[in-house]
C-alpha atoms as a PDB file:
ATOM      1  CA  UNK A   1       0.000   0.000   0.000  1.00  0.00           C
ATOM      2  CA  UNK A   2       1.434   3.475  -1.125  1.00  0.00           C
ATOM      3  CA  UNK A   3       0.016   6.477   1.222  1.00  0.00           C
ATOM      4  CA  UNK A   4      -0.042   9.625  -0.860  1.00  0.00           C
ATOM      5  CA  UNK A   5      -0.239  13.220   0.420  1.00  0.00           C
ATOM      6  CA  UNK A   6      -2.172  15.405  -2.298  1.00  0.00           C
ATOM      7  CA  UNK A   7      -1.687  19.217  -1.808  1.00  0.00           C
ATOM      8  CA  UNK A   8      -2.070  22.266  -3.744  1.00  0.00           C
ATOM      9  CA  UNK A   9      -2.463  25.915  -3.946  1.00  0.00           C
ATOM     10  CA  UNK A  10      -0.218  26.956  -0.869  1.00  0.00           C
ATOM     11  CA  UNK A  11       0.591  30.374  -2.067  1.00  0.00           C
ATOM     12  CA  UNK A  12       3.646  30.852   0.361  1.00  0.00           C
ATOM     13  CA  UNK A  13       4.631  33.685   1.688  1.00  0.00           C
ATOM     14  CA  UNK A  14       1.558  35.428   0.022  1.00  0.00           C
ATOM     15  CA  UNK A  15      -1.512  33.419   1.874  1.00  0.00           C
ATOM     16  CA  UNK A  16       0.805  32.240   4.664  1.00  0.00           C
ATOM     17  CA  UNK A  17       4.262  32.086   5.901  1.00  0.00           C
ATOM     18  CA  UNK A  18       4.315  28.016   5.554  1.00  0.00           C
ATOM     19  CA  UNK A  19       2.016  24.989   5.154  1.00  0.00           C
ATOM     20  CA  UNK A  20       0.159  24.579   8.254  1.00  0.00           C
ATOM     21  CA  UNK A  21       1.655  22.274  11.155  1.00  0.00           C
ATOM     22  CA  UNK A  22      -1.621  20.078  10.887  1.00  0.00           C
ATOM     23  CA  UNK A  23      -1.036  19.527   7.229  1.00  0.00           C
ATOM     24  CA  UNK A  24       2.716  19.114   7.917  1.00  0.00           C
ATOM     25  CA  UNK A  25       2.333  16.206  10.379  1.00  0.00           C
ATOM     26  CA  UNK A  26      -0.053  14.532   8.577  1.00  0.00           C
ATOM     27  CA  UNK A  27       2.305  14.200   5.672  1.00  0.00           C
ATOM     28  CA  UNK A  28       5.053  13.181   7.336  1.00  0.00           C
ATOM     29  CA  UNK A  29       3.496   9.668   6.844  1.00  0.00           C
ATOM     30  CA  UNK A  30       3.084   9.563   3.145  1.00  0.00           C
ATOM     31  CA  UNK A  31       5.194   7.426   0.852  1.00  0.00           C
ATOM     32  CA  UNK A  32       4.918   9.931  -1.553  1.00  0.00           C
ATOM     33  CA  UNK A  33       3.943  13.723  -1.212  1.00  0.00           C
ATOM     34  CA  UNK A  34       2.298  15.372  -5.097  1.00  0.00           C
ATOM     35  CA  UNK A  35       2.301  19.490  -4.666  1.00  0.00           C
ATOM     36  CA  UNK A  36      -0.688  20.506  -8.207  1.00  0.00           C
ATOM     37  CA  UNK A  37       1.478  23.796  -8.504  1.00  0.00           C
ATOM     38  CA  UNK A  38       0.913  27.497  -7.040  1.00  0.00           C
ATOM     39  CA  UNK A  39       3.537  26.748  -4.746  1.00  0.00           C
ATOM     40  CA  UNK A  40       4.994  30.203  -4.987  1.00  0.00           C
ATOM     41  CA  UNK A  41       8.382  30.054  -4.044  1.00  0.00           C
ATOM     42  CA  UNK A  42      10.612  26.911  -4.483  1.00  0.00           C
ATOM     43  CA  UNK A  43      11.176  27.086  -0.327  1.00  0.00           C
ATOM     44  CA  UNK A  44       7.308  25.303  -0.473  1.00  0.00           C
ATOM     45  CA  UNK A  45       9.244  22.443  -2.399  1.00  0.00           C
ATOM     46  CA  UNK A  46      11.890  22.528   0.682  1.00  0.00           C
ATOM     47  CA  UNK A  47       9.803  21.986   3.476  1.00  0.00           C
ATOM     48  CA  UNK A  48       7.733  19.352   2.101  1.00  0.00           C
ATOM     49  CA  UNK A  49      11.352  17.218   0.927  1.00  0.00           C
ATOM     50  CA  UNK A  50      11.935  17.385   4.793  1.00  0.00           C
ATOM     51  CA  UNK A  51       9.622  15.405   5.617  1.00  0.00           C
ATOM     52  CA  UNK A  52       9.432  12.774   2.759  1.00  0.00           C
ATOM     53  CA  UNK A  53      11.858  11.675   0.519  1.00  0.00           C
ATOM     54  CA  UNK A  54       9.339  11.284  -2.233  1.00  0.00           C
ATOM     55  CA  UNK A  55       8.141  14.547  -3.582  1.00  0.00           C
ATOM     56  CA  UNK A  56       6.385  15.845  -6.866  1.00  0.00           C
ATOM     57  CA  UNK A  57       5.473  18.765  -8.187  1.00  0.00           C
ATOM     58  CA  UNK A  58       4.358  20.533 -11.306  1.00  0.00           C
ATOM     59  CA  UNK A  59       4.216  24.591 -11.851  1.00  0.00           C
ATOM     60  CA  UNK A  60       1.331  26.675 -11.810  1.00  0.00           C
ATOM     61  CA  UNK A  61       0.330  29.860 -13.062  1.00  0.00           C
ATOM     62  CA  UNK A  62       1.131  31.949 -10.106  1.00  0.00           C
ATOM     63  CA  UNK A  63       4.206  30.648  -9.898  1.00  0.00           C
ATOM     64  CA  UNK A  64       7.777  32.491  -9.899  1.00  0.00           C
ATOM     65  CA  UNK A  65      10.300  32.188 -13.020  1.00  0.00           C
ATOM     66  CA  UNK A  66      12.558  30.099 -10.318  1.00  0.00           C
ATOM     67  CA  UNK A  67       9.319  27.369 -10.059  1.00  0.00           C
ATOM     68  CA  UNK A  68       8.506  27.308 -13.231  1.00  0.00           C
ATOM     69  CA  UNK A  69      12.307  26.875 -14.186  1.00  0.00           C
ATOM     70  CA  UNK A  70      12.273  24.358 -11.927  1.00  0.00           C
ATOM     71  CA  UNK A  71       9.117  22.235 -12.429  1.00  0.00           C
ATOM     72  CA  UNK A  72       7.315  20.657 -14.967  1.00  0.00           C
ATOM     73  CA  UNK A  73       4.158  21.447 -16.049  1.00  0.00           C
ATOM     74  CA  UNK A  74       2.672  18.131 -16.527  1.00  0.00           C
ATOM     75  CA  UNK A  75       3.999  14.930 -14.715  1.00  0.00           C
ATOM     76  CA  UNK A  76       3.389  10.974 -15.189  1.00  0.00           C
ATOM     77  CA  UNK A  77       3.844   9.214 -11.815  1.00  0.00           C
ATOM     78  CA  UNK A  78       3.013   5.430 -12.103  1.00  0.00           C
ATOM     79  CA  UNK A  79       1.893   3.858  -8.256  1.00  0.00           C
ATOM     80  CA  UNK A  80       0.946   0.162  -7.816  1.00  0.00           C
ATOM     81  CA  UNK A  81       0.478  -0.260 -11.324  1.00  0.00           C
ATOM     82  CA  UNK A  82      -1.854   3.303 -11.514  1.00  0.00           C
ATOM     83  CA  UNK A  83      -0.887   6.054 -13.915  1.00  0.00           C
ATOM     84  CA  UNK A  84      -1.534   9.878 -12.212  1.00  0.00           C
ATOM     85  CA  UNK A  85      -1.725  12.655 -14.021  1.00  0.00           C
ATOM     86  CA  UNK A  86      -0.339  15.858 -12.366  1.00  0.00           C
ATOM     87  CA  UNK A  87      -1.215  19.502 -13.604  1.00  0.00           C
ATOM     88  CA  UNK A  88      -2.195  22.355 -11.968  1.00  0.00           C
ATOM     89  CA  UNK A  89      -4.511  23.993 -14.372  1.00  0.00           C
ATOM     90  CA  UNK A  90      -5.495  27.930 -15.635  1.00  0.00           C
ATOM     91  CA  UNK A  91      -8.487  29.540 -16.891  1.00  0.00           C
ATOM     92  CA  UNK A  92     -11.840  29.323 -15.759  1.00  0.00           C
ATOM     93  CA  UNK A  93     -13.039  26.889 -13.149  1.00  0.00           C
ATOM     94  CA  UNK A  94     -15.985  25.619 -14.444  1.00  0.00           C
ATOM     95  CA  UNK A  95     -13.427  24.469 -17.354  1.00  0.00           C
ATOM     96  CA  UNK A  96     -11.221  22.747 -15.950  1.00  0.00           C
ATOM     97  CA  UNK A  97     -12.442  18.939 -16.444  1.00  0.00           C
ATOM     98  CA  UNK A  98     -12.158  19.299 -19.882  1.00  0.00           C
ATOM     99  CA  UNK A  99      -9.204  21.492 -20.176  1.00  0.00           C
ATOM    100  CA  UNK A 100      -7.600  17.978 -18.010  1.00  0.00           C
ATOM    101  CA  UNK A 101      -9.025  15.785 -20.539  1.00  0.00           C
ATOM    102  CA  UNK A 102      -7.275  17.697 -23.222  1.00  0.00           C
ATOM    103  CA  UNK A 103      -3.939  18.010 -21.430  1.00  0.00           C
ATOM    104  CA  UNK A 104      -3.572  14.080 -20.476  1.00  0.00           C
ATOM    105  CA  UNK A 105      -5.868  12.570 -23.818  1.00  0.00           C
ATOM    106  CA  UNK A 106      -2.903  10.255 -24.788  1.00  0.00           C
ATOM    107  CA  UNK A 107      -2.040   9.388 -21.646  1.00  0.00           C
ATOM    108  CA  UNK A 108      -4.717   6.859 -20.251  1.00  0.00           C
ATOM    109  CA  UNK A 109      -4.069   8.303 -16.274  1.00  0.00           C
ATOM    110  CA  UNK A 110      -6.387   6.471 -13.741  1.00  0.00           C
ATOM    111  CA  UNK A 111      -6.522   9.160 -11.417  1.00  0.00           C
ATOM    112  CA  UNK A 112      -6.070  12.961 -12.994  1.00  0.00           C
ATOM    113  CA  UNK A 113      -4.842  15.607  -9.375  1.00  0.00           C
ATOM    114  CA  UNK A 114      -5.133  19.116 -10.250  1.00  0.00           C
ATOM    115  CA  UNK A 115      -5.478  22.410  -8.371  1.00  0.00           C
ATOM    116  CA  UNK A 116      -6.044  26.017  -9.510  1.00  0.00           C
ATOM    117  CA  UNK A 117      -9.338  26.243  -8.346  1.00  0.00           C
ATOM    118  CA  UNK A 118      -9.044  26.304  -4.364  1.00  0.00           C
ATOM    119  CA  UNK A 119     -12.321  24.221  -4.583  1.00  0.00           C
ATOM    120  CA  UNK A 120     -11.969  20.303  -3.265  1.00  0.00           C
ATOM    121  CA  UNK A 121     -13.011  17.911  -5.613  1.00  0.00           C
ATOM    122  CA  UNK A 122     -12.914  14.156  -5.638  1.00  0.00           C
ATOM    123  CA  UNK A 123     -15.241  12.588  -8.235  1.00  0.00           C
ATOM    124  CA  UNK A 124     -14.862   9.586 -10.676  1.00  0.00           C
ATOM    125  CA  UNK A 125     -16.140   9.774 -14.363  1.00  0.00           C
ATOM    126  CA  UNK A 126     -15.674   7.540 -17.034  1.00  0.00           C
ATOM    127  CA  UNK A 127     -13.103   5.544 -14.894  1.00  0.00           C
ATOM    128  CA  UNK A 128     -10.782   8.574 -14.140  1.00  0.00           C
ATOM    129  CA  UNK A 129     -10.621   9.910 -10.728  1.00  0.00           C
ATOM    130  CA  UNK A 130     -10.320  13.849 -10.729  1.00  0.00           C
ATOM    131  CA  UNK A 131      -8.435  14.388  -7.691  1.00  0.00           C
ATOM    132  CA  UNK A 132      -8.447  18.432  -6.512  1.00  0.00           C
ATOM    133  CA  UNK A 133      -7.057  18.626  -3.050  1.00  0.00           C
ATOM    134  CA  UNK A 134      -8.052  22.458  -2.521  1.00  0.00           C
ATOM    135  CA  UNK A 135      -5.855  24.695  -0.782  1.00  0.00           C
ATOM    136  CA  UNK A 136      -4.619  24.505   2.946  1.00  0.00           C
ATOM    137  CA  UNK A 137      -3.717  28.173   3.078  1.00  0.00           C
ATOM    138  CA  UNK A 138      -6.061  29.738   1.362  1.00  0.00           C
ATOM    139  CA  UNK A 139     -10.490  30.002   1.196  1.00  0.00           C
ATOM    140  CA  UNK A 140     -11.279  32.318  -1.406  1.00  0.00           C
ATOM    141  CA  UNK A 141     -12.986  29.730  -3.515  1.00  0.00           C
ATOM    142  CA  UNK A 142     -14.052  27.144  -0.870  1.00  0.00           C
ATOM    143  CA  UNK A 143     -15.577  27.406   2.964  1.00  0.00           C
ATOM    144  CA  UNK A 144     -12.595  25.913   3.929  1.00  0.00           C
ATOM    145  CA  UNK A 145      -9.155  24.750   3.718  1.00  0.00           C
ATOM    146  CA  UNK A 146      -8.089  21.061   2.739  1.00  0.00           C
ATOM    147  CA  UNK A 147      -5.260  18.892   1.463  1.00  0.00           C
ATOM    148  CA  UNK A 148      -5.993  15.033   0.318  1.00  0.00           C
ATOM    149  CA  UNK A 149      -4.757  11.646   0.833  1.00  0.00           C
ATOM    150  CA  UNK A 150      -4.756   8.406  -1.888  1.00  0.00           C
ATOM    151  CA  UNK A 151      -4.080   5.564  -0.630  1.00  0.00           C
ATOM    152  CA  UNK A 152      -3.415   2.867  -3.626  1.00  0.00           C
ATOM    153  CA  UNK A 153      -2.795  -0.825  -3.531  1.00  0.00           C
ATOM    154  CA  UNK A 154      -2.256  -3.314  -5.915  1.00  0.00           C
ATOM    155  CA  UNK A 155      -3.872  -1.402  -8.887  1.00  0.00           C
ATOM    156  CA  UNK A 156      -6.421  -0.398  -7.240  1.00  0.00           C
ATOM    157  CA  UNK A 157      -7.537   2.893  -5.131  1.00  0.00           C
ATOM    158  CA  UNK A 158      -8.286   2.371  -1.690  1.00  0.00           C
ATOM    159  CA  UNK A 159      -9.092   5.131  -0.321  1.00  0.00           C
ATOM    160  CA  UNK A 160      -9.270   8.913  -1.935  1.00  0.00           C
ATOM    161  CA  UNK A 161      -9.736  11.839   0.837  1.00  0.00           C
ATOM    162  CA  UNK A 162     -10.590  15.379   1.257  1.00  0.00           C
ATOM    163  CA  UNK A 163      -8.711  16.190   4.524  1.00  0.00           C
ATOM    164  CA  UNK A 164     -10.532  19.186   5.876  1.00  0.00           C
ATOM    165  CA  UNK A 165      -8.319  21.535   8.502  1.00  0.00           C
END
């Protein structure tokens, strides 16, 4: 079983000075930690490779040139025989299902995480789970903040979370 932490949006130093100690130790026992972009600053990247080995991230659009020199903006990550897709996403919210579908139509992911919006989602359609953990440092979009977990075994999802803080 591969525990995964599923974060997004953190917006550091501009909707916080750091990820939130909650969020922090809850990650800390993850296998593997996937950051859906708006990280900020690359420091983000930092703290969360001190507490796991195993981290991934992808840019987004409020990124800074050092991010966005440093990250991709799509990533393949293949768990326990599952392919995730990894993007953070632009443009209107309502959109962004099929701007996903665009971005990963060759790539046959099981499970599609994303961010952008600030809004939790966690819904399965046409065998793809769209994974959006929201944002633990910022509400604008959503009554509150959140981070996910995945937990996947053996091809198979076990368990897909909205952690709520």
């Amino acid at each position: 079983m591969v525990k995964i932490g599923v974060i997004s949006d953190t917006h550091i130093p501009e909707r916080a000075k750091t990820i939130p100690n909650k969020v922090l130790d809850s990650l800390k026992e993850m296998d593997l930690i996937l950051h859906a972009g708006d990280l900020v600053e690359m420091k983000v990247l930092e703290i969360l490779k001190s507490i796991c080995k195993n981290v991934k991230a992808v840019y987004g659009n409020m990124d800074s040139s050092e991010v966005i020199k440093n990250l991709p903006q799509k990533e393949l990550i293949s768990v326990e025989g599952l392919c995730i897709g990894l993007f953070h996403g632009w443009g209107a919210p309502w959109g962004l299902i099929q701007l996903l579908n665009r971005v990963f139509k060759d790539d046959n992911p099981d499970i599609i995480i994303f961010g952008h919006s600030h809004q939790p989602f966690n819904k399965k359609e046409k065998d793809i789970l769209y994974f959006n953990p929201g944002s633990p440092t910022d509400k604008i979009f959503s009554l509150y903040n959140s981070y996910g977990i995945l937990e996947i075994d053996n091809n198979s999802i076990k368990r897909a979370e909205i952690i709520k803080i």
